[in-house]
Structure formats: structure tokens, C-alpha cells
Protein backbone atom coordinates (compact mmCIF):
# COMPACT_ATOMS: atom_id res chain seq x y z
CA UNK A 1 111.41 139.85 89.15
CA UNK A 2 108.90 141.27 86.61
CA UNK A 3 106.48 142.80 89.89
CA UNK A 4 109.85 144.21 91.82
CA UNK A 5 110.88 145.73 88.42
CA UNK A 6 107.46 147.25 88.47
CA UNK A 7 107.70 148.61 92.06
CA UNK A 8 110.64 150.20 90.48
CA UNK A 9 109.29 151.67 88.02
CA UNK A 10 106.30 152.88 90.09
CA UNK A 11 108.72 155.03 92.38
CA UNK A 12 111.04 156.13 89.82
CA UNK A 13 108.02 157.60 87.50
CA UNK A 14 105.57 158.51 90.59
CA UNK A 15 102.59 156.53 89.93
CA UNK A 16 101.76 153.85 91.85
CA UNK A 17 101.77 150.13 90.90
CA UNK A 18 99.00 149.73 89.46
CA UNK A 19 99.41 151.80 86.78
CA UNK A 20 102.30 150.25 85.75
CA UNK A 21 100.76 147.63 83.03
CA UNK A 22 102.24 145.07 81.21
CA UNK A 23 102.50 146.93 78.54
CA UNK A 24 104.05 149.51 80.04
CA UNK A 25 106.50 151.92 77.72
CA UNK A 26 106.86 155.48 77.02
CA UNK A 27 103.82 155.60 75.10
CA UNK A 28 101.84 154.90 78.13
CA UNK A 29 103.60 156.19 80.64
CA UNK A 30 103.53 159.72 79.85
CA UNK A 31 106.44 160.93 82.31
CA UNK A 32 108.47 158.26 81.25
CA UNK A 33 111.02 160.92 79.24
CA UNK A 34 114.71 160.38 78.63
CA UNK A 35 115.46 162.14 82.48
CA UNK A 36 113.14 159.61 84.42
CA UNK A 37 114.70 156.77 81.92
CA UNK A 38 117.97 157.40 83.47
CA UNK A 39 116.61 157.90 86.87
CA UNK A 40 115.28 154.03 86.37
CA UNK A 41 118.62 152.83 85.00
CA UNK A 42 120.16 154.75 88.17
CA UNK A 43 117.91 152.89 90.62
CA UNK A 44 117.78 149.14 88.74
CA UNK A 45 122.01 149.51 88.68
CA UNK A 46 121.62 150.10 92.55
CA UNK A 47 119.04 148.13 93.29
CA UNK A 48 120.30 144.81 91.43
CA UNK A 49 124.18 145.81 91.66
CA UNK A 50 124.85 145.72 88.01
CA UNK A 51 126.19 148.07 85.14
CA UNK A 52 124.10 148.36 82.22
CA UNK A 53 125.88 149.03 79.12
CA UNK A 54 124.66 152.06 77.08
CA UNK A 55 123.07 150.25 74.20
CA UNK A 56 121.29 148.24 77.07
CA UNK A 57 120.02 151.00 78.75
CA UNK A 58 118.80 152.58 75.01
CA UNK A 59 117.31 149.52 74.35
CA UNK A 60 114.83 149.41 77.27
CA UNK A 61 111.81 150.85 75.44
CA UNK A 62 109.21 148.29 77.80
CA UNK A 63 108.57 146.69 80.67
CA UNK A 64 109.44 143.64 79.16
CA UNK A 65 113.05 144.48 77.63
CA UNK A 66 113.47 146.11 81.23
CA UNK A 67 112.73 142.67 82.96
CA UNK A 68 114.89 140.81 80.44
CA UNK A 69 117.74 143.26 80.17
CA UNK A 70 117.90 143.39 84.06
CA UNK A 71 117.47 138.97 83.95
CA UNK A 72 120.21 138.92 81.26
CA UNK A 73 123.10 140.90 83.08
CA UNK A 74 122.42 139.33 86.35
CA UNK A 75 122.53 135.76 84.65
CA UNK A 76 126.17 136.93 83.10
CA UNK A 77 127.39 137.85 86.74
């Protein structure tokens, strides 16, 4: 889940795989603003047929709370 989330994220903010770490947030991703978050929450609803809820989608500050925010709603479906 974790390295299709980070495919994801590689095509949503342009970069390629790569440099998506593991530690990957908005502090070191530096075109990861509030437009390209929503472009991500856009593709992971599509991509994994779920809704995310808005204080879900606020709360996705990392790779990690991506990949268990995206784990979570899929479990409750």
C-alpha cells in the first residue's frame, strides 16, 4: 500500500518516486501546497474508491498519516 501511495504521490506532485521518502511531508516536498494536497486527495478518492472526510484529508500532513488514513477508511468499507 505504502509504495502505491507513493506512486501517487509521485504523479500528483511531479517528481518521480524516488524522491518521495519516508519521511515525506510538506516540509520536504516543496510543491506539496494546499492545491497539489487536494489534487492527492482527488486522485487517492479515485484511485481507492473512498470519501475522505474533511478533517481526514486536513490531517494528512505525511506519508505515513496518508498510508494510514487511506488503510483506515478502506478497513471501515
Amino acid at each position: 500500500m505504502k509504495d502505491k501511495i507513493k506512486l501517487i504521490m509521485a504523479s500528483v506532485f511531479e517528481l518521480s518516486p524516488d524522491q518521495i521518502g519516508d519521511d515525506a511531508s510538506p516540509d520536504t516536498i516543496l510543491v506539496w501546497d494546499s492545491l497539489r494536497h487536494m489534487n492527492l486527495v482527488t486522485v487517492l478518492e479515485e484511485e481507492f474508491d473512498i470519501r475522505l472526510t474533511d478533517e481526514q484529508i486536513t490531517e494528512m500532513l505525511n506519508l505515513d498519516l496518508v498510508v494510514f488514513t487511506v488503510n483506515e477508511v478502506l478497513a471501515a468499507k
